[in-house]
Structure formats: structure tokens, C-alpha cells
C-alpha atoms as a PDB file:
ATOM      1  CA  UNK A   1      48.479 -64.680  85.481  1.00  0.00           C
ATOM      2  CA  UNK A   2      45.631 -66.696  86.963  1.00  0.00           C
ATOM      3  CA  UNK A   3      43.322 -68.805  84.945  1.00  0.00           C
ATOM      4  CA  UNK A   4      40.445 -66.281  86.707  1.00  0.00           C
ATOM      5  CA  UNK A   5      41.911 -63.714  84.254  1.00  0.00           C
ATOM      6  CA  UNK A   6      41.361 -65.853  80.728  1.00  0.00           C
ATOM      7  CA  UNK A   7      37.883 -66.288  79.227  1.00  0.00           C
ATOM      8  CA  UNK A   8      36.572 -67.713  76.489  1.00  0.00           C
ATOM      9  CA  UNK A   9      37.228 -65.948  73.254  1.00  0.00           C
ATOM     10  CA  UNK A  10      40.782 -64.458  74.686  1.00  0.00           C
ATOM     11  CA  UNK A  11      44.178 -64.597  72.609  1.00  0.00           C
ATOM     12  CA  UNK A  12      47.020 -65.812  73.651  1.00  0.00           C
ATOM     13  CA  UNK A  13      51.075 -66.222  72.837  1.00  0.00           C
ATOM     14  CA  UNK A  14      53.476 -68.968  73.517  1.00  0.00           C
ATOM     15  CA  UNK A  15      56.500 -67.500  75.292  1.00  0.00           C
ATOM     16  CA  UNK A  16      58.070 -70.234  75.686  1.00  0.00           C
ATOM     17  CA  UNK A  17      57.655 -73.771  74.213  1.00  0.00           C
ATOM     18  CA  UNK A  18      59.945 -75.169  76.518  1.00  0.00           C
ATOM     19  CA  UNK A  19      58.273 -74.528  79.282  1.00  0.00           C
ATOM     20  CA  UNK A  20      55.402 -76.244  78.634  1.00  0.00           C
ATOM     21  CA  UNK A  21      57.557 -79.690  78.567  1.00  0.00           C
ATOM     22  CA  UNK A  22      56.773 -82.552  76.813  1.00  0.00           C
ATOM     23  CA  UNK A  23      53.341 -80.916  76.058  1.00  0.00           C
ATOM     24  CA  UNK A  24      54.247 -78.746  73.458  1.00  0.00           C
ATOM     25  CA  UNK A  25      54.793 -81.387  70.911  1.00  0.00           C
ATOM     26  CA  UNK A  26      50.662 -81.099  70.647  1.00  0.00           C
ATOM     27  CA  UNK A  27      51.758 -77.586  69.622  1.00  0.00           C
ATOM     28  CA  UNK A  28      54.870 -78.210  67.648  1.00  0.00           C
ATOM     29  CA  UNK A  29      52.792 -81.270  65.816  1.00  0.00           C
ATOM     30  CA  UNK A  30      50.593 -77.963  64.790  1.00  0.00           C
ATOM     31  CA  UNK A  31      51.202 -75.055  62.299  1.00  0.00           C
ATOM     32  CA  UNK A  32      52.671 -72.711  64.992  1.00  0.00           C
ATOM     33  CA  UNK A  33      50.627 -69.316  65.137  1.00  0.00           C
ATOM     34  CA  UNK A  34      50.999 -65.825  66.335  1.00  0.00           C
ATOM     35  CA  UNK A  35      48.831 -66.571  68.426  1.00  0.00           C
ATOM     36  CA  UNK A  36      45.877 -68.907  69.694  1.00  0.00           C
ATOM     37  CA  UNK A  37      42.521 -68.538  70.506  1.00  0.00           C
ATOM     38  CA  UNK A  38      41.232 -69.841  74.274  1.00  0.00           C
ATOM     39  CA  UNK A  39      37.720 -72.224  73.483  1.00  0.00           C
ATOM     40  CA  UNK A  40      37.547 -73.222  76.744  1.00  0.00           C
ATOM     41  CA  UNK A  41      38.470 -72.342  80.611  1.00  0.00           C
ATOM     42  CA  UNK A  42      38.340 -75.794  82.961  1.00  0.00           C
ATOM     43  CA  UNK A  43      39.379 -76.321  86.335  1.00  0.00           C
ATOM     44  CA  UNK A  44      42.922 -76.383  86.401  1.00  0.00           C
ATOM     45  CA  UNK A  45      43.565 -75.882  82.342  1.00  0.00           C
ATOM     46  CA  UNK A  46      42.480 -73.610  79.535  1.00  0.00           C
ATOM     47  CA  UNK A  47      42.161 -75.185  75.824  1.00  0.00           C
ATOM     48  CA  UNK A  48      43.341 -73.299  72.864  1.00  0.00           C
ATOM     49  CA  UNK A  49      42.445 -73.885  69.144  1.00  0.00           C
ATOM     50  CA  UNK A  50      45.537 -74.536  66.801  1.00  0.00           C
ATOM     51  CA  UNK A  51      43.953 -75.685  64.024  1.00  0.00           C
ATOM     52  CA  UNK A  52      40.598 -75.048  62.226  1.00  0.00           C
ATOM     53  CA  UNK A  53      40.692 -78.155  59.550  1.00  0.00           C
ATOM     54  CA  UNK A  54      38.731 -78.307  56.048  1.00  0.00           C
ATOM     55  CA  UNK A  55      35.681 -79.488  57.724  1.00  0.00           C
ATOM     56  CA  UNK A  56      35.275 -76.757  60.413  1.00  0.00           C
ATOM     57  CA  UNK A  57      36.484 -78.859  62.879  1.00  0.00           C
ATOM     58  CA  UNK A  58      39.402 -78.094  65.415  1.00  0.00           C
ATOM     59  CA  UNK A  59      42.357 -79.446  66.768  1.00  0.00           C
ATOM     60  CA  UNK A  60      43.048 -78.417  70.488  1.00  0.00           C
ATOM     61  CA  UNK A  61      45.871 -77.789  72.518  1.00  0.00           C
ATOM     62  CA  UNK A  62      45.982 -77.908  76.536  1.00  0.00           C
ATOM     63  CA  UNK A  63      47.726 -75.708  78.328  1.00  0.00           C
ATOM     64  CA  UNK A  64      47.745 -76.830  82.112  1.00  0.00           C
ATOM     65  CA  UNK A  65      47.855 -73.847  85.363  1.00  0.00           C
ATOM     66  CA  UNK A  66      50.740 -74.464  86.425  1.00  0.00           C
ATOM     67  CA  UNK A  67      52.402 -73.476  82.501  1.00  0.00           C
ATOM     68  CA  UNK A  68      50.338 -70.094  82.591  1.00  0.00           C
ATOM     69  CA  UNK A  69      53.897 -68.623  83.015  1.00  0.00           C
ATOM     70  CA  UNK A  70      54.514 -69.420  79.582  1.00  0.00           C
ATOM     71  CA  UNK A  71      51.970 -67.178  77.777  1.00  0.00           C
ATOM     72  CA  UNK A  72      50.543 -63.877  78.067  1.00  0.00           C
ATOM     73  CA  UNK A  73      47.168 -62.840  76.665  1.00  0.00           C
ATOM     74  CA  UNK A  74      46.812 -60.698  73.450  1.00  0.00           C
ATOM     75  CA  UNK A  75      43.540 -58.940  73.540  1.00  0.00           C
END
């Protein structure tokens, strides 16, 4: 998978934890989720919502290009 191939609004699912290293723990720090919606598509990362809190606002995870290997989209 390429980041080219995720867009804003997409689904995803974690794999594999592990292989997103020592970035996961913004993940694991989160109620863990079937699955995770992309919010936004950067150069080099997408970011995923893994919390909507009381307020409407979100917490965000990052998951960087090279750790696309890790996920597969949902849609």
C-alpha cells in the first residue's frame, strides 16, 4: 500500500501493533478500535482519529509511510 491509495475519510485496521514500534503506545494509550478513521494524508504520514472526547474534540494517532505495512484499509 502507498499513501497515494488512502484519502481522507478512509478506514483503516491495525495489523500489527508491533510493527509500528515505539509509536503505538499513542495507540495503546487509546481505547483500541476496530478500526480508525484517516483525518488527514501528509507527506510522508497519514493521521488517524482514536478518540472523539466529550467536547467534540479528537485525539490523533500518526502512522508514518514506512509502517503502512501494518494496516490495511476497510472501506
Amino acid at each position: 500500500m502507498k499513501l497515494q491509495d488512502i484519502e481522507v475519510g478512509n478506514s483503516i485496521k491495525v495489523k500489527n501493533f508491533k510493527a509500528l514500534g515505539t509509536k503505538s503506545l499513542l495507540f495503546l494509550n487509546s481505547p483500541l478500535k476496530e478500526k480508525y478513521e484517516v483525518y488527514s494524508v501528509n507527506a510522508g504520514s497519514i493521521s488517524v482519529i482514536l478518540e472523539t472526547r466529550k467536547d467534540g474534540s479528537h485525539s490523533g494517532g500518526i502512522i508514518f509511510e514506512q509502517d503502512l505495512h501494518a494496516i490495511e484499509l476497510v472501506n
